[in-house]
C-alpha atoms as a PDB file:
ATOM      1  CA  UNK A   1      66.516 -61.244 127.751  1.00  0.00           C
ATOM      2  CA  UNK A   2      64.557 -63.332 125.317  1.00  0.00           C
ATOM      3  CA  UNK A   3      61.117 -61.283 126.306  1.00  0.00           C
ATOM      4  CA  UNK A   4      63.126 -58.328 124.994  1.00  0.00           C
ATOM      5  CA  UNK A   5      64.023 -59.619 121.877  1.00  0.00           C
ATOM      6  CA  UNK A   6      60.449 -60.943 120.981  1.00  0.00           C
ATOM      7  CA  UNK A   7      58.866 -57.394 121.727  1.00  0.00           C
ATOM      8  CA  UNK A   8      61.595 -55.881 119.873  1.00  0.00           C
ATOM      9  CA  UNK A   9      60.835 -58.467 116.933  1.00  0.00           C
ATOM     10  CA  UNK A  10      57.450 -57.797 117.561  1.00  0.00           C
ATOM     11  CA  UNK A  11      57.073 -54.313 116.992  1.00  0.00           C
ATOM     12  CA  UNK A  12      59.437 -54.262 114.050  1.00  0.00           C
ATOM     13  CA  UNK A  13      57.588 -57.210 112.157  1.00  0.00           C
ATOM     14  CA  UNK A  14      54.414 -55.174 113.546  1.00  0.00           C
ATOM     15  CA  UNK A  15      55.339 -52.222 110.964  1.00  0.00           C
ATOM     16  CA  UNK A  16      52.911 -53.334 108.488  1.00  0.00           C
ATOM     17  CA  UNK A  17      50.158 -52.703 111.308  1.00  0.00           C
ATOM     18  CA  UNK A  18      51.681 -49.368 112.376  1.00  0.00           C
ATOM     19  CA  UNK A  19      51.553 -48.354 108.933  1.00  0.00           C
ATOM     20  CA  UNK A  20      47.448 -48.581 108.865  1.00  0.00           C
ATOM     21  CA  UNK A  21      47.394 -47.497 112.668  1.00  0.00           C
ATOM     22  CA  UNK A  22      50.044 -43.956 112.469  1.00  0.00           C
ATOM     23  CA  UNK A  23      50.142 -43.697 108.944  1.00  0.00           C
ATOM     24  CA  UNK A  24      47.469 -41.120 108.576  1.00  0.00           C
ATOM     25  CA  UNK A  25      49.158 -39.319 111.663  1.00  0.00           C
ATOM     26  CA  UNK A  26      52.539 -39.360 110.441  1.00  0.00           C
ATOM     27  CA  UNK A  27      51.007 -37.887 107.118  1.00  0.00           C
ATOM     28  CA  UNK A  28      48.752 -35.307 109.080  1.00  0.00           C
ATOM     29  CA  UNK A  29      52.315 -33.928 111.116  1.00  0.00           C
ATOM     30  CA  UNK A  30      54.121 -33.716 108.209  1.00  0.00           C
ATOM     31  CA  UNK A  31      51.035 -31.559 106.593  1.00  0.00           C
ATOM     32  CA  UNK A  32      51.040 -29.582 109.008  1.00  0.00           C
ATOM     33  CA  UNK A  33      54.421 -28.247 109.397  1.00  0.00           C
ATOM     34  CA  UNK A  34      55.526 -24.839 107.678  1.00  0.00           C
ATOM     35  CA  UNK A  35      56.261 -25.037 104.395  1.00  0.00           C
ATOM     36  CA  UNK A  36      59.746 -23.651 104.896  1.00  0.00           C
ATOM     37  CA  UNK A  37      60.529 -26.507 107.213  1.00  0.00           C
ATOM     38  CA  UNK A  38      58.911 -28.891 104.592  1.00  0.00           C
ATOM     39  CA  UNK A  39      61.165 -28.160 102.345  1.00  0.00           C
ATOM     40  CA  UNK A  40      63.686 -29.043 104.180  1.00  0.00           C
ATOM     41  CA  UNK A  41      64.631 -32.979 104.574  1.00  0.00           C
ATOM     42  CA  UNK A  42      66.939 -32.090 107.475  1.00  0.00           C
ATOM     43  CA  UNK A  43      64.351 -30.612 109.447  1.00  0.00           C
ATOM     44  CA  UNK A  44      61.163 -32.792 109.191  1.00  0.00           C
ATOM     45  CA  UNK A  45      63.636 -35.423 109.698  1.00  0.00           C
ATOM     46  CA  UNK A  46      63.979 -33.854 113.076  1.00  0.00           C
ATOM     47  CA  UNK A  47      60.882 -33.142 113.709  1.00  0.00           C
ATOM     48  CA  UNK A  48      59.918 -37.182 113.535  1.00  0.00           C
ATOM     49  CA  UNK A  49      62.462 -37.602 115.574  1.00  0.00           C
ATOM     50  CA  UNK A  50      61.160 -35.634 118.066  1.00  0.00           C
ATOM     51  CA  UNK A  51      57.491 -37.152 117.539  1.00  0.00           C
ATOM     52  CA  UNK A  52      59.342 -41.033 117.946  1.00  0.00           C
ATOM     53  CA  UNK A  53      61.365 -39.821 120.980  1.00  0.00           C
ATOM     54  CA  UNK A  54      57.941 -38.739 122.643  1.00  0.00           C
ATOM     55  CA  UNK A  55      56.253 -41.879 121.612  1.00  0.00           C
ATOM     56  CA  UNK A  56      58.728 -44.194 123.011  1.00  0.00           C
ATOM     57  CA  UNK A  57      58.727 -42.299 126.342  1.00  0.00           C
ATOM     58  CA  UNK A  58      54.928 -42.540 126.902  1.00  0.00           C
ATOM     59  CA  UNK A  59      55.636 -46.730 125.841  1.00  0.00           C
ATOM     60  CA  UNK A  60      58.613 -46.661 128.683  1.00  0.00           C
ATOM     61  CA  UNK A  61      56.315 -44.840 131.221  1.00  0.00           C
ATOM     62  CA  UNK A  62      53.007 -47.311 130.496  1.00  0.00           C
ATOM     63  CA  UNK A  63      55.398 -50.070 131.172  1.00  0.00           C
ATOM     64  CA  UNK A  64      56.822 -48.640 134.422  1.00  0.00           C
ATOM     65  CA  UNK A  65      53.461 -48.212 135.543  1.00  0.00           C
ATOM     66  CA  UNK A  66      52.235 -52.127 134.008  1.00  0.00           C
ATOM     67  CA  UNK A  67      55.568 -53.623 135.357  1.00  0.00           C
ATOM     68  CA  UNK A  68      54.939 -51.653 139.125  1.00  0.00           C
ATOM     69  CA  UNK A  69      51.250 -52.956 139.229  1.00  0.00           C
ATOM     70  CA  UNK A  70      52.075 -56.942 138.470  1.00  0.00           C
ATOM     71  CA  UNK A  71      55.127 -56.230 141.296  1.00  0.00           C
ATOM     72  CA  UNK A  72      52.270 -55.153 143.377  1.00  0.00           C
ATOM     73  CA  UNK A  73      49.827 -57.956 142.073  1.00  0.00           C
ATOM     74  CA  UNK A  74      52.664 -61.124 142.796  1.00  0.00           C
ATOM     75  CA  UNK A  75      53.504 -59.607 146.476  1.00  0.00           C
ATOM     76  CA  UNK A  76      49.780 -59.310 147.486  1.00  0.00           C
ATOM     77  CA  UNK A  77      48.531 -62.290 145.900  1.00  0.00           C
ATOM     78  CA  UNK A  78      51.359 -64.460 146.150  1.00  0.00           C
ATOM     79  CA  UNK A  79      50.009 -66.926 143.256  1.00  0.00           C
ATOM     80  CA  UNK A  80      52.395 -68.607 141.506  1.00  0.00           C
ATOM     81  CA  UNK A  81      48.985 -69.727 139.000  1.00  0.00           C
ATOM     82  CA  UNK A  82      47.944 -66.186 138.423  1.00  0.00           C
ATOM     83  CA  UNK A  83      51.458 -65.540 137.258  1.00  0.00           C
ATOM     84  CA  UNK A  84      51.507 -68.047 134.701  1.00  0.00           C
ATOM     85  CA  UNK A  85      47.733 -67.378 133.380  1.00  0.00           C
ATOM     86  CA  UNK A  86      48.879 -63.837 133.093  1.00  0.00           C
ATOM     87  CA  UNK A  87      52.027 -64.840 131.054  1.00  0.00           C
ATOM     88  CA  UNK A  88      49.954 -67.195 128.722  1.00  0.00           C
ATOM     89  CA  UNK A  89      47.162 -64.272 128.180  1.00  0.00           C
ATOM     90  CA  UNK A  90      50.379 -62.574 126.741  1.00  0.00           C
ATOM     91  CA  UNK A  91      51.358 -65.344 124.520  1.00  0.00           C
ATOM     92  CA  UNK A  92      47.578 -65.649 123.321  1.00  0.00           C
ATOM     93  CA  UNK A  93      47.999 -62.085 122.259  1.00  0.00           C
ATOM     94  CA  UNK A  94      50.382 -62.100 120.515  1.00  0.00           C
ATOM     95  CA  UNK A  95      49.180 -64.946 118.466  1.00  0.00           C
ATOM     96  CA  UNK A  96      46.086 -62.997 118.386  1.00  0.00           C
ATOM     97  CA  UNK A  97      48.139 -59.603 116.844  1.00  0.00           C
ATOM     98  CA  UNK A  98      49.987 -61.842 114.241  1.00  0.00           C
ATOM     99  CA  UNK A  99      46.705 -62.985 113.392  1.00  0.00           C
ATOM    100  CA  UNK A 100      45.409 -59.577 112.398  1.00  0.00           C
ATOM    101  CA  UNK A 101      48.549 -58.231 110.307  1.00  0.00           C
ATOM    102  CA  UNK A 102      48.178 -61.365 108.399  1.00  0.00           C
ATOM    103  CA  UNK A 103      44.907 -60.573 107.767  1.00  0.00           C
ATOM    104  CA  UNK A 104      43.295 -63.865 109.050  1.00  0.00           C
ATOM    105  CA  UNK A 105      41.765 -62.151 112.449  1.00  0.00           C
ATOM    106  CA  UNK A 106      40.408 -59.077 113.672  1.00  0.00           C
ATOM    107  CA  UNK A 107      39.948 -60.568 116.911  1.00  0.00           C
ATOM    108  CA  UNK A 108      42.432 -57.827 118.704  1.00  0.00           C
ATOM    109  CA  UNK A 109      40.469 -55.016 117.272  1.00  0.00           C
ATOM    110  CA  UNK A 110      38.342 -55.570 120.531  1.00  0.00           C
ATOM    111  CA  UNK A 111      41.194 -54.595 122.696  1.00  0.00           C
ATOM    112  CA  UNK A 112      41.875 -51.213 120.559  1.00  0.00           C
ATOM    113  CA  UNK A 113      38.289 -50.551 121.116  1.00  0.00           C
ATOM    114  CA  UNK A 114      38.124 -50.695 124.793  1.00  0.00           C
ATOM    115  CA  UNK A 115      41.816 -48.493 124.868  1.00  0.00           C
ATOM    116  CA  UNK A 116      39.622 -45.949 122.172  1.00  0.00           C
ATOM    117  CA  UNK A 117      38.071 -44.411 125.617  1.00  0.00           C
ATOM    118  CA  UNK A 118      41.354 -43.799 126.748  1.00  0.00           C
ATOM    119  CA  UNK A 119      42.284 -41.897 124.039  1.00  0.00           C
ATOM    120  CA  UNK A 120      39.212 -40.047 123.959  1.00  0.00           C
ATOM    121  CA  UNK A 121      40.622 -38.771 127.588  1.00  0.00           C
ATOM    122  CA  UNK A 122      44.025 -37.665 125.823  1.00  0.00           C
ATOM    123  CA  UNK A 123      42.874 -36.606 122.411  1.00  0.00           C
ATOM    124  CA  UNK A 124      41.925 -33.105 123.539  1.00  0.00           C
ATOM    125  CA  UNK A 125      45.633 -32.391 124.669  1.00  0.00           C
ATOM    126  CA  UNK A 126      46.813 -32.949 121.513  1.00  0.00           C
ATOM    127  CA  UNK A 127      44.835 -30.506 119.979  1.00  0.00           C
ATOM    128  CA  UNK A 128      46.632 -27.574 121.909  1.00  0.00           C
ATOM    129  CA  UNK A 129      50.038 -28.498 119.804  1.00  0.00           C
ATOM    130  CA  UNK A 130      48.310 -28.367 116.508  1.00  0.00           C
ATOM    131  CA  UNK A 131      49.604 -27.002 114.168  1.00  0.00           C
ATOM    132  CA  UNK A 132      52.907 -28.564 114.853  1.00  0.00           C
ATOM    133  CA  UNK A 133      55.542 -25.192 115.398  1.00  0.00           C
ATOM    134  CA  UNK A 134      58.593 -26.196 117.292  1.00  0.00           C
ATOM    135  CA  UNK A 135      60.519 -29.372 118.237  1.00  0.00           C
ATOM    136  CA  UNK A 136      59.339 -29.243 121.630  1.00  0.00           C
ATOM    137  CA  UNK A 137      55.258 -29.100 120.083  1.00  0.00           C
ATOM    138  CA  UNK A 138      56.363 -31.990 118.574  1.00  0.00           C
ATOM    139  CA  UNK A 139      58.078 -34.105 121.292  1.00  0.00           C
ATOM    140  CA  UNK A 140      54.531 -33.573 123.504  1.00  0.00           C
ATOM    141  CA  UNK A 141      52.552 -34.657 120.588  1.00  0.00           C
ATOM    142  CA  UNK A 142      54.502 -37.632 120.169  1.00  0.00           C
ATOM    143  CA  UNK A 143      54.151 -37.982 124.155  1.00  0.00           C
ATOM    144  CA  UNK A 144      50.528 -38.443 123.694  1.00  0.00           C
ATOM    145  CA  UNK A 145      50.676 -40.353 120.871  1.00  0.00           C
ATOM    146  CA  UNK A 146      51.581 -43.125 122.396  1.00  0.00           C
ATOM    147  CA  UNK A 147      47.942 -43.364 123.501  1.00  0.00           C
ATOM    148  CA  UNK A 148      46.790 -44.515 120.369  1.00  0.00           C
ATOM    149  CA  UNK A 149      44.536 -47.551 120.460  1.00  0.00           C
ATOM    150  CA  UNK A 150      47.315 -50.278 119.473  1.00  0.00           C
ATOM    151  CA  UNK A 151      46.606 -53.741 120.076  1.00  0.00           C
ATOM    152  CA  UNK A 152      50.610 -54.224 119.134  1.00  0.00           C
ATOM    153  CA  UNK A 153      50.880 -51.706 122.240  1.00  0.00           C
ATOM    154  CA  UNK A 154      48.589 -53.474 124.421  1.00  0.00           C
ATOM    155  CA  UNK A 155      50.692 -57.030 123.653  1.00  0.00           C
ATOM    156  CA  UNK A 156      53.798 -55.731 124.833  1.00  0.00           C
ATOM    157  CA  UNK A 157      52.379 -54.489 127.843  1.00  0.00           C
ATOM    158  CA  UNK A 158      51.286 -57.704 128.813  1.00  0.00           C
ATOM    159  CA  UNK A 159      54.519 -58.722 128.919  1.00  0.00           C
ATOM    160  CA  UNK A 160      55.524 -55.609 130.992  1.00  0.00           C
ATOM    161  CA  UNK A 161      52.763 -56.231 133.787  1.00  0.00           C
ATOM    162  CA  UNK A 162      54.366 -59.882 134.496  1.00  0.00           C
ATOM    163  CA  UNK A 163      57.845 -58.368 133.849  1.00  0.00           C
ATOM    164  CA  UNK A 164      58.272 -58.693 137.954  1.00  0.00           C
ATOM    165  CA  UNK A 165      59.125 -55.081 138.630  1.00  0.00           C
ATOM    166  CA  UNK A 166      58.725 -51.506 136.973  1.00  0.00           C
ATOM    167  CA  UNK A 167      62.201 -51.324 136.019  1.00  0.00           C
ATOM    168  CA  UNK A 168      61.959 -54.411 133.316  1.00  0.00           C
ATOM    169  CA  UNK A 169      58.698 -53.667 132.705  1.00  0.00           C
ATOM    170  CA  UNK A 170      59.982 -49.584 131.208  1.00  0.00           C
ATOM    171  CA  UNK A 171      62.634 -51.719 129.847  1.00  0.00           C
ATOM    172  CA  UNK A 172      60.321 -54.227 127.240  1.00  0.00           C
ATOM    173  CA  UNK A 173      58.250 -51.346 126.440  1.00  0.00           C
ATOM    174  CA  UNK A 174      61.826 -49.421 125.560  1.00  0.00           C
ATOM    175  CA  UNK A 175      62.840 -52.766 123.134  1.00  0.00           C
ATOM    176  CA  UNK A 176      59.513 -52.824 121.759  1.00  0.00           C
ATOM    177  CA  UNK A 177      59.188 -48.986 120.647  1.00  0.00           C
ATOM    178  CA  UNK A 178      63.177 -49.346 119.407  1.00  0.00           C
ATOM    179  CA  UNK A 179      61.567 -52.110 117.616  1.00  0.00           C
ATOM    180  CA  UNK A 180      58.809 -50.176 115.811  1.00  0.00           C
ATOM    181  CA  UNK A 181      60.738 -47.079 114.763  1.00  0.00           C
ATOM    182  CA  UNK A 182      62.332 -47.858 111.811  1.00  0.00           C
ATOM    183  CA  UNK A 183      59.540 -48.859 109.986  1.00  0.00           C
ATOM    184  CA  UNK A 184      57.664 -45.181 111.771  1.00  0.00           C
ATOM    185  CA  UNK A 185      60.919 -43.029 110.485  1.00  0.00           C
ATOM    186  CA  UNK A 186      60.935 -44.583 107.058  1.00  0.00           C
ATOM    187  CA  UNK A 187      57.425 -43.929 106.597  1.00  0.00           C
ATOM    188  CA  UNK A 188      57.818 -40.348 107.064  1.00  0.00           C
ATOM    189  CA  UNK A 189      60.087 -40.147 104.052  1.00  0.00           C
ATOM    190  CA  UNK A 190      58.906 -43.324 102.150  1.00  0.00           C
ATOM    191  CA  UNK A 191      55.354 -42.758 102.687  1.00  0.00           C
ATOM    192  CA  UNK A 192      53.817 -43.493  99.365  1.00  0.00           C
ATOM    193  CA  UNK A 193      56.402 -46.349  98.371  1.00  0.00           C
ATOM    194  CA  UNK A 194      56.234 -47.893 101.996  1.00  0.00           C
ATOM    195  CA  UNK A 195      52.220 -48.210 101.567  1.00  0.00           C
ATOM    196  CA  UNK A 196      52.551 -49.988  98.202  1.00  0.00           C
ATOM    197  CA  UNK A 197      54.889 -52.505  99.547  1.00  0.00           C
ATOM    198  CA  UNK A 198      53.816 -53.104 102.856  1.00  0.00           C
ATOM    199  CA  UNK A 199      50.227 -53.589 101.145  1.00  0.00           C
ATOM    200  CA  UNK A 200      51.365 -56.882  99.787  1.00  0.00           C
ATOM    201  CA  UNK A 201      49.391 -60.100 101.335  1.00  0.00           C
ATOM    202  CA  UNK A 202      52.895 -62.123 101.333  1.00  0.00           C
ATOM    203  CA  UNK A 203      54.547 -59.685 103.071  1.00  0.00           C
ATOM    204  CA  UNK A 204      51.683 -59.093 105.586  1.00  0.00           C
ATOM    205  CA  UNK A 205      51.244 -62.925 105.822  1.00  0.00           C
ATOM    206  CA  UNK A 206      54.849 -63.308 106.636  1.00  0.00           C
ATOM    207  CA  UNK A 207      55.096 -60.668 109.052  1.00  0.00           C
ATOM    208  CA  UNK A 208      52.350 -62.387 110.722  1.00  0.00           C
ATOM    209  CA  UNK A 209      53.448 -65.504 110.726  1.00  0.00           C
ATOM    210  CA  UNK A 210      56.683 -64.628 112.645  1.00  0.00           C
ATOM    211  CA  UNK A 211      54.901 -62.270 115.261  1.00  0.00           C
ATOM    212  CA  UNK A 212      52.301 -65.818 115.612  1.00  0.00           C
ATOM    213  CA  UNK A 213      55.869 -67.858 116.127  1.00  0.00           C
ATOM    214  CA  UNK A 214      56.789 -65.563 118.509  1.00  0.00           C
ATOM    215  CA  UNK A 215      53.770 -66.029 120.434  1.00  0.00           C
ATOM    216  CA  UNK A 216      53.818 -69.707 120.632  1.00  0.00           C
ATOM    217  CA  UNK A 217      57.082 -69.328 121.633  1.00  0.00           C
ATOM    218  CA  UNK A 218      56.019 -66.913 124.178  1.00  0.00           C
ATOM    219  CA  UNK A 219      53.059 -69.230 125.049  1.00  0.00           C
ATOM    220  CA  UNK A 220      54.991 -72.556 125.781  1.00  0.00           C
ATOM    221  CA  UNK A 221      57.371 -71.453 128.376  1.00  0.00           C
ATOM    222  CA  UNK A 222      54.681 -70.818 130.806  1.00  0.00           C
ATOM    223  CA  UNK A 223      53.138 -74.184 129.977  1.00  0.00           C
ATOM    224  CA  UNK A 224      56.092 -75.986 130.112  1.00  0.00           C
ATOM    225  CA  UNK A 225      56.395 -74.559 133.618  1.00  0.00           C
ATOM    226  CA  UNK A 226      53.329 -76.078 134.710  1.00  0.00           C
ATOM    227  CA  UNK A 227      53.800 -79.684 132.987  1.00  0.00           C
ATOM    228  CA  UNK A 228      57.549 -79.727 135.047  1.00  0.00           C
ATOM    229  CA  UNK A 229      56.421 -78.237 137.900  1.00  0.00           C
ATOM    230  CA  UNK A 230      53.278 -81.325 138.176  1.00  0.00           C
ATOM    231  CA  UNK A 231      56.003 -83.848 136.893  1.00  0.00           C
ATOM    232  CA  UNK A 232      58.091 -83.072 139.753  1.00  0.00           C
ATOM    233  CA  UNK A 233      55.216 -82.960 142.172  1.00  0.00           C
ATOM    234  CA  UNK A 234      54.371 -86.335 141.553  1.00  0.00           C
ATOM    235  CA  UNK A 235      58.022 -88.039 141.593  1.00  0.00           C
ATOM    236  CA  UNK A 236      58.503 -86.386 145.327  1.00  0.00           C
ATOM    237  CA  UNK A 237      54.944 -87.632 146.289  1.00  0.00           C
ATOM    238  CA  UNK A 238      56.502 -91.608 144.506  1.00  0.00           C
ATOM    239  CA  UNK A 239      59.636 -90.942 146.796  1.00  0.00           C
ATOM    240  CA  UNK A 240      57.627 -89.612 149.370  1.00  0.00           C
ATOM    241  CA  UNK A 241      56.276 -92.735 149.815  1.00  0.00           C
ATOM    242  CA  UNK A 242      58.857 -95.039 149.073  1.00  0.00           C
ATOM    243  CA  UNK A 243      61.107 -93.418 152.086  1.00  0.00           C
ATOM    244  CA  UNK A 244      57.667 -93.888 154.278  1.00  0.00           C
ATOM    245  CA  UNK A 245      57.975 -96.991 153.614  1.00  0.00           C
ATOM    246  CA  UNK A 246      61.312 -97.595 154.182  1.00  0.00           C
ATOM    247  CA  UNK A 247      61.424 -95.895 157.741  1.00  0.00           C
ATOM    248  CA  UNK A 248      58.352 -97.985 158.512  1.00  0.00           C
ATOM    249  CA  UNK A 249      59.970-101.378 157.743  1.00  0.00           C
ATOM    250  CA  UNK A 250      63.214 -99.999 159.970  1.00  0.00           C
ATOM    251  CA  UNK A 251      61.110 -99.304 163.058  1.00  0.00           C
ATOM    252  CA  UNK A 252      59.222-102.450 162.748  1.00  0.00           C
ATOM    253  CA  UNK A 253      61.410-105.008 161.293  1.00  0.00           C
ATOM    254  CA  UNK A 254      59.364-107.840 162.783  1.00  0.00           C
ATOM    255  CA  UNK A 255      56.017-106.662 161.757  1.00  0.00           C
ATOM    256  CA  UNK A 256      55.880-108.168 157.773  1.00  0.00           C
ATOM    257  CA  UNK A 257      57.072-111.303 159.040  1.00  0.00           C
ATOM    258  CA  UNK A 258      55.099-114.723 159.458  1.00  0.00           C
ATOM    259  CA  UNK A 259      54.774-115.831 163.038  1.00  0.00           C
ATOM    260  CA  UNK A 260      56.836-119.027 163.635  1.00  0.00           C
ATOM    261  CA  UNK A 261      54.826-122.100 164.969  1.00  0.00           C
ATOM    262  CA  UNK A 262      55.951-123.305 168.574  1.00  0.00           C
ATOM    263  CA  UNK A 263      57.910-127.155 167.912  1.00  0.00           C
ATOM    264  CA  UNK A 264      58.856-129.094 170.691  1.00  0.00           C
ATOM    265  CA  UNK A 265      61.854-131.407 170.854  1.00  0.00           C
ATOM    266  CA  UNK A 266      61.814-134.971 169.972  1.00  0.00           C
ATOM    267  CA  UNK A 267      61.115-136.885 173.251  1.00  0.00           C
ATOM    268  CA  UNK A 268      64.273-139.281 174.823  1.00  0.00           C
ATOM    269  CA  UNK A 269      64.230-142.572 176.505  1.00  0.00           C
ATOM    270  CA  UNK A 270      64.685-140.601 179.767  1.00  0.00           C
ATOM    271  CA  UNK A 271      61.855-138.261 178.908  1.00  0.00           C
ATOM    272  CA  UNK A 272      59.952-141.777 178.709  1.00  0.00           C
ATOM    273  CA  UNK A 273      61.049-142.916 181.686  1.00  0.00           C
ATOM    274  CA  UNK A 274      60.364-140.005 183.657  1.00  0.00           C
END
């Protein structure tokens, strides 16, 4: 439960980064609808529904397919280690997205690169719903766009590959793309005034510096693991040892103790006589 609320947290402090990342493509959508249906609040609002709905699908079907493969990945390899590193890469990236909405890294931005050929796979699909006509158009655009480079994508699939199974692993990416669209809804209406705010170093700096809190958070409990789990290694080895102890002094009570010295009996007047 807590992994769900920190991905939810996640990608609705992350709405200052979506704003830079789907910004343009919530603008582009909008564009390109009719200009009857522009006109009509009631309509687009519909229509980014549809988009979002899409969206968080594709996020719910990555993270069946993430939260499958680590199943697949702790059966076969059966390391308890691997687990944890895999838990703390999550943690560090995190950290590492909090970093960049706050503007003090763009260390993720190598991630998004690497998930750019990716989307150069699904791009061309998209193209065959453009311009935007129906609700159904837009549900499949939103489908792919959930391909997107996203490095706040990427983080919360970490967390879905060491989820343990497929089922929690659709379920985090679910929290995390209920998480992000508020801030993706608003900006479809609030476009202009949304930019201006979100543009604000405090607010970007404080965003970030909850989504970095997060990932400590997310970061200790795996370490934490390991410092207990050597703690109590070593006090079974201590008592271990003790009890070996113990059973050896039962089964040879004799063996610790000094050897006594052979006396002999103070000699009589009849031992003298004899």
């Amino acid at each position: 439960m807590d992994i769900l609320v920190s991905v939810f947290l996640m990608g609705l402090l992350g709405g200052v980064h979506c704003l830079g990342m789907c910004g343009g493509v919530v603008a582009m959508l909008t564009a390109g609808l009719d200009p009857e249906t522009r006109s009509n609040p009631k309509k687009v609002a519909l229509f980014h529904l549809n988009y979002n709905i899409g969206r968080i699908l594709s996020y719910i079907l990555m993270g069946l397919v993430f939260g499958m493969l680590g199943a697949i990945l702790s059966q076969t390899l059966q390391m308890n280690l691997f687990d944890k590193a895999l838990r703390i890469f999550s943690g560090v990236l995190m950290i590492m997205v909090g970093l960049y909405i706050a503007n003090w890294s763009s260390g993720i931005q190598i991630l998004e690169k690497i998930g750019a050929k990716f989307w150069a796979i699904l791009q061309p699909f998209s193209k065959r719903f453009l311009p935007i006509k129906d609700l159904k158009g837009a549900f499949f655009t939103g489908l792919l766009w959930g391909g997107i480079p996203c490095g706040l994508v990427y983080s919360a699939l970490s967390f879905a590959i060491v989820s343990g199974s497929a089922a929690q692993g659709g379920l985090i990416m679910l929290a995390f793309g209920l998480g992000t669209l508020p801030s993706l809804l608003i900006m479809a209406s609030l476009s202009t005034q949304l930019t201006h705010w979100i543009k604000k170093p405090w607010v970007r700096k404080t965003s970030g510096l909850f989504i970095i809190g997060l990932g400590i958070a997310a970061l200790w409990m795996p370490i934490n693991s390991m410092i207990n789990t050597n703690l109590h290694g070593h006090n079974n080895s201590s008592q271990y040892i003790i009890k070996s102890k113990d059973h050896m002094n039962a089964l040879m009570p004799n063996m610790h103790k000094p050897k006594s010295i052979n006396t002999f009996e103070k000699p009589t007047d009849l031992d003298y006589l004899t």
